[in-house]
Protein backbone atom coordinates (compact mmCIF):
# COMPACT_ATOMS: atom_id res chain seq x y z
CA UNK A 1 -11.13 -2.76 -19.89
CA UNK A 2 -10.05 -1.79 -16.76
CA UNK A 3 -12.33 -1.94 -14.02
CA UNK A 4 -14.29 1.11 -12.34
CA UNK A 5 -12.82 1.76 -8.66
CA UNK A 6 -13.94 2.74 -6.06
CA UNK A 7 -11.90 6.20 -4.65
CA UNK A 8 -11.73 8.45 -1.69
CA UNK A 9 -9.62 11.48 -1.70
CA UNK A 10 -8.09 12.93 0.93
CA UNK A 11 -6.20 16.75 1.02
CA UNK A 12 -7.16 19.44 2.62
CA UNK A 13 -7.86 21.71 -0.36
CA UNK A 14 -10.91 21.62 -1.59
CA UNK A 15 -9.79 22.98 -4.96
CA UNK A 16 -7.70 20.19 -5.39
CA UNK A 17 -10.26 17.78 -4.58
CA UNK A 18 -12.70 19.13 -6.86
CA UNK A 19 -9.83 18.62 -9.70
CA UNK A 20 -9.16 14.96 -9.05
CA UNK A 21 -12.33 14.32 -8.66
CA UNK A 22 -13.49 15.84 -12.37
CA UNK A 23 -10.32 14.01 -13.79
CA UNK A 24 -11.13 10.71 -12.32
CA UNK A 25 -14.70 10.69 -13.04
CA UNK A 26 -14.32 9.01 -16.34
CA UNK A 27 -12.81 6.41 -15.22
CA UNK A 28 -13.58 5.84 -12.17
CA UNK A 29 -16.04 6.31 -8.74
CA UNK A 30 -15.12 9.13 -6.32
CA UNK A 31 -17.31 7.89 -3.88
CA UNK A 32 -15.67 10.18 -0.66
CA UNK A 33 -13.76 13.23 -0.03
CA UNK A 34 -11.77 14.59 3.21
CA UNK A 35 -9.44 17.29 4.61
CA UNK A 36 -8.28 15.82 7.65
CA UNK A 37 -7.28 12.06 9.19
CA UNK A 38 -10.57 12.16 10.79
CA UNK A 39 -12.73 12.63 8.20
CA UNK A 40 -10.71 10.59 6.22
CA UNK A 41 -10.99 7.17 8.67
CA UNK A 42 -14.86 8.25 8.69
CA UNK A 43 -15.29 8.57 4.84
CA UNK A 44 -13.15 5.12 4.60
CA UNK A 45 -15.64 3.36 7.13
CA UNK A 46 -18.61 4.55 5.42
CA UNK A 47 -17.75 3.68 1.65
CA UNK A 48 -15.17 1.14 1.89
CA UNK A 49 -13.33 2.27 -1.08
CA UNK A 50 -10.82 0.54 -3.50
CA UNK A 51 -7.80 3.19 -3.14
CA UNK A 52 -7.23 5.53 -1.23
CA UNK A 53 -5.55 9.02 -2.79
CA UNK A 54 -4.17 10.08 0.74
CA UNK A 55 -2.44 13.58 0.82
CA UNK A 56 0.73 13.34 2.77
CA UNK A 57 1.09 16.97 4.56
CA UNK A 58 -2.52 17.12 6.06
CA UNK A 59 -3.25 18.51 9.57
CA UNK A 60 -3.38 16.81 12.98
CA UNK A 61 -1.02 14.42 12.22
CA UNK A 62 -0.43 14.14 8.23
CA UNK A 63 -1.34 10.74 6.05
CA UNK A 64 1.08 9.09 8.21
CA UNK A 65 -1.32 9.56 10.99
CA UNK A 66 -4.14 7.77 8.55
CA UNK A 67 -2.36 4.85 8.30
CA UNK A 68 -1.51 3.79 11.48
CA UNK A 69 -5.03 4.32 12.06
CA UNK A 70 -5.95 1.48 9.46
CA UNK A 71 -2.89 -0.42 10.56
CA UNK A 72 -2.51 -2.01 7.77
CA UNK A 73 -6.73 -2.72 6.96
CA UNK A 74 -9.18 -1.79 4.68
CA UNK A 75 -7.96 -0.19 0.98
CA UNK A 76 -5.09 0.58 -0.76
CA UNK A 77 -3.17 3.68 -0.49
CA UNK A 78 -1.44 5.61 -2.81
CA UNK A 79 0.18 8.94 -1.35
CA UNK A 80 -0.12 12.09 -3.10
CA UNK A 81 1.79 14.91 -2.42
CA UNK A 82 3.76 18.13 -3.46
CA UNK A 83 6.86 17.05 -1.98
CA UNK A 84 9.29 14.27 -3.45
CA UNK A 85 11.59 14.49 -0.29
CA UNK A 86 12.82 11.39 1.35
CA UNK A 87 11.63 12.60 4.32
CA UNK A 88 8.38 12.77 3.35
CA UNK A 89 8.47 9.35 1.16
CA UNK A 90 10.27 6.77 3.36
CA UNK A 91 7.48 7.49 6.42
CA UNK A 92 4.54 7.05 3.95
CA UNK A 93 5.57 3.53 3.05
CA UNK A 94 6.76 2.57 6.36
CA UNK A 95 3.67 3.54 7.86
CA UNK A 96 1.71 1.45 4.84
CA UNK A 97 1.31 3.35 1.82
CA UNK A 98 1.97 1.17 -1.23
CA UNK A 99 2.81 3.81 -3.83
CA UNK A 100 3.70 7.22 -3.56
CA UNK A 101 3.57 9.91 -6.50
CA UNK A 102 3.89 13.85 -6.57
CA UNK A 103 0.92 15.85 -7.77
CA UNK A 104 2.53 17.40 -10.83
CA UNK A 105 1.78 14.14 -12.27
CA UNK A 106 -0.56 13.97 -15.24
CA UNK A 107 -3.65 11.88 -15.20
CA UNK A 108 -2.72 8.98 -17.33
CA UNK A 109 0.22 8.37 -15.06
CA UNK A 110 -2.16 8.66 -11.98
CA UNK A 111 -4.59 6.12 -13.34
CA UNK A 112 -1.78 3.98 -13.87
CA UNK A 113 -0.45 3.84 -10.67
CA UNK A 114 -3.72 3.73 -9.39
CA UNK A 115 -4.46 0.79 -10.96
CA UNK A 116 -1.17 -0.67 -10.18
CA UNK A 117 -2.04 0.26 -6.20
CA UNK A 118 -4.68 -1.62 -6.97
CA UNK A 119 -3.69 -4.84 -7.61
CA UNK A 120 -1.19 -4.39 -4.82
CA UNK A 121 1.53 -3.98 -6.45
CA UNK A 122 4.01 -0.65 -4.99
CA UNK A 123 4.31 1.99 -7.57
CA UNK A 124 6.79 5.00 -7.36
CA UNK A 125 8.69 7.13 -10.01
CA UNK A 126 11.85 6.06 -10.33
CA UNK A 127 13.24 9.22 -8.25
CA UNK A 128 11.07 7.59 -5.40
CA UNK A 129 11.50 4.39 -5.97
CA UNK A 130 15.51 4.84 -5.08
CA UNK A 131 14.89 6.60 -2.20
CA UNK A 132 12.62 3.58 -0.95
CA UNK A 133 15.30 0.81 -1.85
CA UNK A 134 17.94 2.88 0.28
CA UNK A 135 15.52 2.92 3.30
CA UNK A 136 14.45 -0.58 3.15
CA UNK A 137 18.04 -1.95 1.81
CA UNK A 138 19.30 -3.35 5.21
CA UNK A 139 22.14 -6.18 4.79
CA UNK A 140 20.55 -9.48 4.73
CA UNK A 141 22.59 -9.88 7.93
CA UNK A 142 20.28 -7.31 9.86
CA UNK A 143 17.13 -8.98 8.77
CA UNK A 144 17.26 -12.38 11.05
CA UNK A 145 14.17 -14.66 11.71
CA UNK A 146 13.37 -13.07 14.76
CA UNK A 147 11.65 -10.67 12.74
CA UNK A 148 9.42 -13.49 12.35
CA UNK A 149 8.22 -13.04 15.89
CA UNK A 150 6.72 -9.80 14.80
CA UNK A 151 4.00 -11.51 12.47
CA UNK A 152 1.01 -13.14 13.60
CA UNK A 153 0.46 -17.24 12.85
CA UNK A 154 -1.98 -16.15 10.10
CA UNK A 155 0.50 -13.39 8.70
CA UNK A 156 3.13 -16.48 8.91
CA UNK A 157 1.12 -18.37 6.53
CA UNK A 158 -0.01 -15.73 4.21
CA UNK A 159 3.98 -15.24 4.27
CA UNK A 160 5.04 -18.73 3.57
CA UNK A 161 2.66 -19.27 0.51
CA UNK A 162 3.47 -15.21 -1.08
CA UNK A 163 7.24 -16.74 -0.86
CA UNK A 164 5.89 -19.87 -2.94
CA UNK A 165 4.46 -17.34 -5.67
CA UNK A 166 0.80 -17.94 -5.02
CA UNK A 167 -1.48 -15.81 -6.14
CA UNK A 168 -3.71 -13.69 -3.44
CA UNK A 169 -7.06 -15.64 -4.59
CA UNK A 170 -4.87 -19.40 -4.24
CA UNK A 171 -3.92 -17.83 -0.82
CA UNK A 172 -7.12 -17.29 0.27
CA UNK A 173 -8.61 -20.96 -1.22
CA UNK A 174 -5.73 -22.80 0.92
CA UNK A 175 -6.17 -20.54 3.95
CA UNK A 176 -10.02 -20.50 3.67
CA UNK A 177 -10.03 -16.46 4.03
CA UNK A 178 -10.97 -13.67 1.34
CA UNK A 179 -9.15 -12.16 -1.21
CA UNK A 180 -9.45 -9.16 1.07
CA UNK A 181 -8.05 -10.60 4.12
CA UNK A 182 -5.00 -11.48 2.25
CA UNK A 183 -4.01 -8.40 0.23
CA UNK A 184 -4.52 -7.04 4.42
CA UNK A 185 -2.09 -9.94 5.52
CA UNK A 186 0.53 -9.43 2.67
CA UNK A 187 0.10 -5.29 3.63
CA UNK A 188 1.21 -5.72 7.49
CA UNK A 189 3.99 -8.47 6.19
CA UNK A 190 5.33 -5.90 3.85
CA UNK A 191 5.13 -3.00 6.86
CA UNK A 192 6.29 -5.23 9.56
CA UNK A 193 9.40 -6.65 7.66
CA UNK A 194 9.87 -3.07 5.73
CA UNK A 195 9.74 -4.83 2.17
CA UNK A 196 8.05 -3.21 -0.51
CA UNK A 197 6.64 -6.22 -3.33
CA UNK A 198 5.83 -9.75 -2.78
CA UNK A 199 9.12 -10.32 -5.29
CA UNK A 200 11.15 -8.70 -1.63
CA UNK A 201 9.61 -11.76 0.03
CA UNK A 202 10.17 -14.33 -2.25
CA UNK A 203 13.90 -13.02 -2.13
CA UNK A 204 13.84 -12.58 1.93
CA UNK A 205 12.58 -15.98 2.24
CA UNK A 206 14.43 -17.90 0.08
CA UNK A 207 18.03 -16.12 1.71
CA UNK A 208 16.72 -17.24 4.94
CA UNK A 209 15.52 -21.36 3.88
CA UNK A 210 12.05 -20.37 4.74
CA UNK A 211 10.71 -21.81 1.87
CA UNK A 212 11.41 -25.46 1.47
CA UNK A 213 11.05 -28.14 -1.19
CA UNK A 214 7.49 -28.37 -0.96
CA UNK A 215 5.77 -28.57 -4.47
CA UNK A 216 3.95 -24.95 -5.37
């Protein structure tokens, strides 16, 4: 069975709220609502939740504004939105989101990618899924170590064992950290090198001999 999460949603219409909420409630815990990035970093504070359902045209400053807030900490984040525009997409997962999907999606698909959020994997439609592989599909050339320099010595690590195809809770046994603190690592790797799944980094490292001969 698949586990009971814990959810906050975030759009600024109540009505909408409400009917997430009801479909949801079966299956899992809405334990926080909000209309605006500010209530929305609040509710996440108080009720450290599993996945966020983060509306993507809010006011004073949209879900984009959300997630640089959390830079990167604290849950999931699945977008959910009206529009299916690149526009509106490509900033979302730039700015953190793992999965984006459009709200005339039916439930079973939402508790899907939910779940897949989750487990922090990215999940997108396939409509959104090519616009996300255009955005992040620089030539290998453009992508240099230097980027390197952007990561932190722990974000390093958490890199150089994700590339190894170690699981998050092997991760956190070498590293001595929680399961948490990695899935938060592997998020600002992802953002910070604009890659999208841990099979990006495998392939990122391994183009770039970052991953040597040591045995898994």
């Amino acid at each position: 069975m698949t586990p009971r999460l814990r959810i906050v949603v975030v759009d600024d219409h109540h009505l909408f709220r409400a009917g997430v909420r009801a479909e949801l409630s079966a299956h899992h815990d809405v334990v926080g609502e909000a209309a605006t990035p500010a209530e929305a970093l609040a509710v996440i504070a108080a009720t450290a939740p599993d996945v966020v359902l983060l509306d993507v045209h809010l006011p004073d400053g949209g879900g984009v504004a959300v997630l640089a807030a959390l830079g990167g900490a604290g849950p999931k984040v699945l977008a959910l939105s009206v529009s299916d525009a690149a526009e509106d997409v490509v900033p979302m997962i730039r700015a953190g989101a793992l999965g984006y999907v459009t709200k005339t999606i039916d439930t079973d698909e939402l508790l899907t990618a939910i779940a897949t959020v989750a487990a922090g994997e990215a999940s997108f439609s396939p409509r959104l899924a090519a616009f996300v592989l255009q955005a992040f599909s620089a030539p290998a050339a453009a992508r240099t170590p230097s980027e390197l320099e952007a990561l932190t010595p722990r974000e390093r690590e958490v890199l150089h064992h994700l590339a190894r195809g170690y699981s998050y809770k092997r991760i956190a046994l070498r590293l001595g950290i929680s399961d948490r603190t990695v899935e938060s690592h592997v998020g600002a790797v992802l953002r910070k090198l604009q890659l999208t799944s841990r099979h990006e980094v495998s392939h990122w490292a391994a183009t770039r001999g970052l991953v040597t001969g040591e045995e898994p």
